[in-house]
N, C-alpha and C. Protein backbone atom coordinates (compact mmCIF):
# COMPACT_ATOMS: atom_id res chain seq x y z
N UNK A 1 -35.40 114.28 30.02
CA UNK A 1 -35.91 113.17 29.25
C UNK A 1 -36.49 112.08 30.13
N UNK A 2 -36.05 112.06 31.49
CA UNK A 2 -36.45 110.78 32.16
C UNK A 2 -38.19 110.48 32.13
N UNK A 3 -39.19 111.29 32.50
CA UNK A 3 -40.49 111.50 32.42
C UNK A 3 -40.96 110.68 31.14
N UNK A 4 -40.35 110.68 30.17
CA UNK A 4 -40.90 110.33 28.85
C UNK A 4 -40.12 109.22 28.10
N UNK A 5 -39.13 108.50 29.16
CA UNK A 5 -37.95 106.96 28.53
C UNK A 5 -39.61 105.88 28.75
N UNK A 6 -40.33 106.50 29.36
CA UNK A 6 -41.50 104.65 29.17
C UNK A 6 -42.65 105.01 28.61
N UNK A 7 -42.73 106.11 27.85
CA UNK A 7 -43.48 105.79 26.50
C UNK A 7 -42.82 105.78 25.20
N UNK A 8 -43.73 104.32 24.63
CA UNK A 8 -43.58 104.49 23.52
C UNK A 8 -41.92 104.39 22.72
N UNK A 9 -41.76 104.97 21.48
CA UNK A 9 -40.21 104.59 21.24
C UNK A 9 -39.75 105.67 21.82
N UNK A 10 -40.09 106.38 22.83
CA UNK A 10 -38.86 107.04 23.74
C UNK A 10 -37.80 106.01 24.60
N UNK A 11 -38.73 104.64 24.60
CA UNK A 11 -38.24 103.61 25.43
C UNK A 11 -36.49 103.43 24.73
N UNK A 12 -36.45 103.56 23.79
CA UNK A 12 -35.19 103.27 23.44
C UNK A 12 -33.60 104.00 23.46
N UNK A 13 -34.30 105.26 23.93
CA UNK A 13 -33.49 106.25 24.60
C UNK A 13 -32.61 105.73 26.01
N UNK A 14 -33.27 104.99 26.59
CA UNK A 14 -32.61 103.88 27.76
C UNK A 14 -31.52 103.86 27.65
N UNK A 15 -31.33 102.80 26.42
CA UNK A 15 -29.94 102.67 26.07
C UNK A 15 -29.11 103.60 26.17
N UNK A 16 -27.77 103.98 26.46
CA UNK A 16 -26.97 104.99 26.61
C UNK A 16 -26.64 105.24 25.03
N UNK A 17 -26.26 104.36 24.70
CA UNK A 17 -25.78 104.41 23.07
C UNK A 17 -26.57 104.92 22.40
N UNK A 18 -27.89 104.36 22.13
CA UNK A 18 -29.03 105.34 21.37
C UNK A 18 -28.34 106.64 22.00
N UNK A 19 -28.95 107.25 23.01
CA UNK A 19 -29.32 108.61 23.79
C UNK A 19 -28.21 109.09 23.24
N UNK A 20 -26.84 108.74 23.07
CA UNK A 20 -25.29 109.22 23.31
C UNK A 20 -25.75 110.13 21.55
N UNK A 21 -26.28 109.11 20.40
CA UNK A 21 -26.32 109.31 19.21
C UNK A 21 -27.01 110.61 18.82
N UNK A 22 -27.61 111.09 19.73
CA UNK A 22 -28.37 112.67 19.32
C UNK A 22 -27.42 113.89 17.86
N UNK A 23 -28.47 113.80 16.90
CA UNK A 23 -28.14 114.73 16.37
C UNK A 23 -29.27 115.79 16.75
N UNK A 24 -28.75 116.99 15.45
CA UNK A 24 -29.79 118.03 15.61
C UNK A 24 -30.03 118.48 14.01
N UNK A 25 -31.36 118.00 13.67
CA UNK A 25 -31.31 118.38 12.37
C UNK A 25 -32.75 119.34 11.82
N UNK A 26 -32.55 120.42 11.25
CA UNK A 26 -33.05 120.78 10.91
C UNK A 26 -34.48 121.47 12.18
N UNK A 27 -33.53 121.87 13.10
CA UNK A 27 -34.13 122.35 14.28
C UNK A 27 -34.72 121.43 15.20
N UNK A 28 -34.29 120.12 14.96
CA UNK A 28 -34.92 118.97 15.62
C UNK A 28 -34.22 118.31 16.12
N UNK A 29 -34.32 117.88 17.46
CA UNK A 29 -33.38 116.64 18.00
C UNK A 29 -33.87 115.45 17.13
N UNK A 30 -32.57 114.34 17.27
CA UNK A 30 -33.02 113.02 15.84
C UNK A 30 -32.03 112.19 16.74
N UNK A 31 -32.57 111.04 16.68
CA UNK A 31 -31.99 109.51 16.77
C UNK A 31 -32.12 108.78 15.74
N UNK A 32 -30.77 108.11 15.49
CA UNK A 32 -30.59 107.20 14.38
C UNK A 32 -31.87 105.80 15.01
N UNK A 33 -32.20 105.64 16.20
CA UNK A 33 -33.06 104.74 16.33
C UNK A 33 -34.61 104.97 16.39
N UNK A 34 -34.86 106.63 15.28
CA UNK A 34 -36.30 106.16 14.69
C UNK A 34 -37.07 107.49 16.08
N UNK A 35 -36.12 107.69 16.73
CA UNK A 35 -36.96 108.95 18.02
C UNK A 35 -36.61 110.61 17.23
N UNK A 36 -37.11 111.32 17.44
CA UNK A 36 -36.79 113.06 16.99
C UNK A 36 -37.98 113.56 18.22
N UNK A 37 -37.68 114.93 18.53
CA UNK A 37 -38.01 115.68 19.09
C UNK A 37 -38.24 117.18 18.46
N UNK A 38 -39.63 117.51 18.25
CA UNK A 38 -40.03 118.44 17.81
C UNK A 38 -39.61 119.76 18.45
N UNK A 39 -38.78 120.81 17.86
CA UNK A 39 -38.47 122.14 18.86
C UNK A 39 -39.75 122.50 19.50
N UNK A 40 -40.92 122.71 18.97
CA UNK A 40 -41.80 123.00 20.06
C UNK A 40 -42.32 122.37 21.19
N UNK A 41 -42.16 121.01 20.84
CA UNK A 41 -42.51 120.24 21.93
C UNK A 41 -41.42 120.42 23.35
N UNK A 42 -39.93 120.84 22.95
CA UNK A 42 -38.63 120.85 23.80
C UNK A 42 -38.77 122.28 23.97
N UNK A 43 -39.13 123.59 24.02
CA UNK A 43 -39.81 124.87 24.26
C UNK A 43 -40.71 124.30 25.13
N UNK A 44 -42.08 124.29 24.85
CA UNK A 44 -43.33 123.65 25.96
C UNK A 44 -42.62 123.14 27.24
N UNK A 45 -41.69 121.72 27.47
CA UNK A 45 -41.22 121.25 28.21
C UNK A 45 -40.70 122.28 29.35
N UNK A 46 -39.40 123.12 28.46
CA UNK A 46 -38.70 123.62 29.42
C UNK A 46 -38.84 125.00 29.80
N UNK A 47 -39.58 125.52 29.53
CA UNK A 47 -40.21 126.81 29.51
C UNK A 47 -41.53 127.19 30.87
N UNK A 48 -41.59 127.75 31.69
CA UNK A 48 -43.09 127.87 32.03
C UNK A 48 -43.96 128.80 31.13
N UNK A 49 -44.91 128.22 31.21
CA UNK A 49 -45.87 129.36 30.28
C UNK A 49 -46.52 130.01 31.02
């Protein structure tokens, strides 16, 4: 995640508390503070293609 805490509302991931709050819903990472993470976008990331 570090690459992507200074854009945008990833910025709020900083906080430990946000970050700590991770659910997973509906195949998606989710923050109660308004951030989610698309499974394909977290595939792309960690994957080489």
């Amino acid at each position: 995640m570090s690459p992507f805490l200074n854009f945008g509302v990833f910025s709020r991931l900083k906080n430990r508390d946000n970050f700590n709050q991770v659910k997973v819903a509906f195949n998606t990472l989710e923050w109660p503070c308004g951030v989610d993470l698309d499974p394909e976008f977290v595939y792309q990331k960690t994957v080489k293609l």
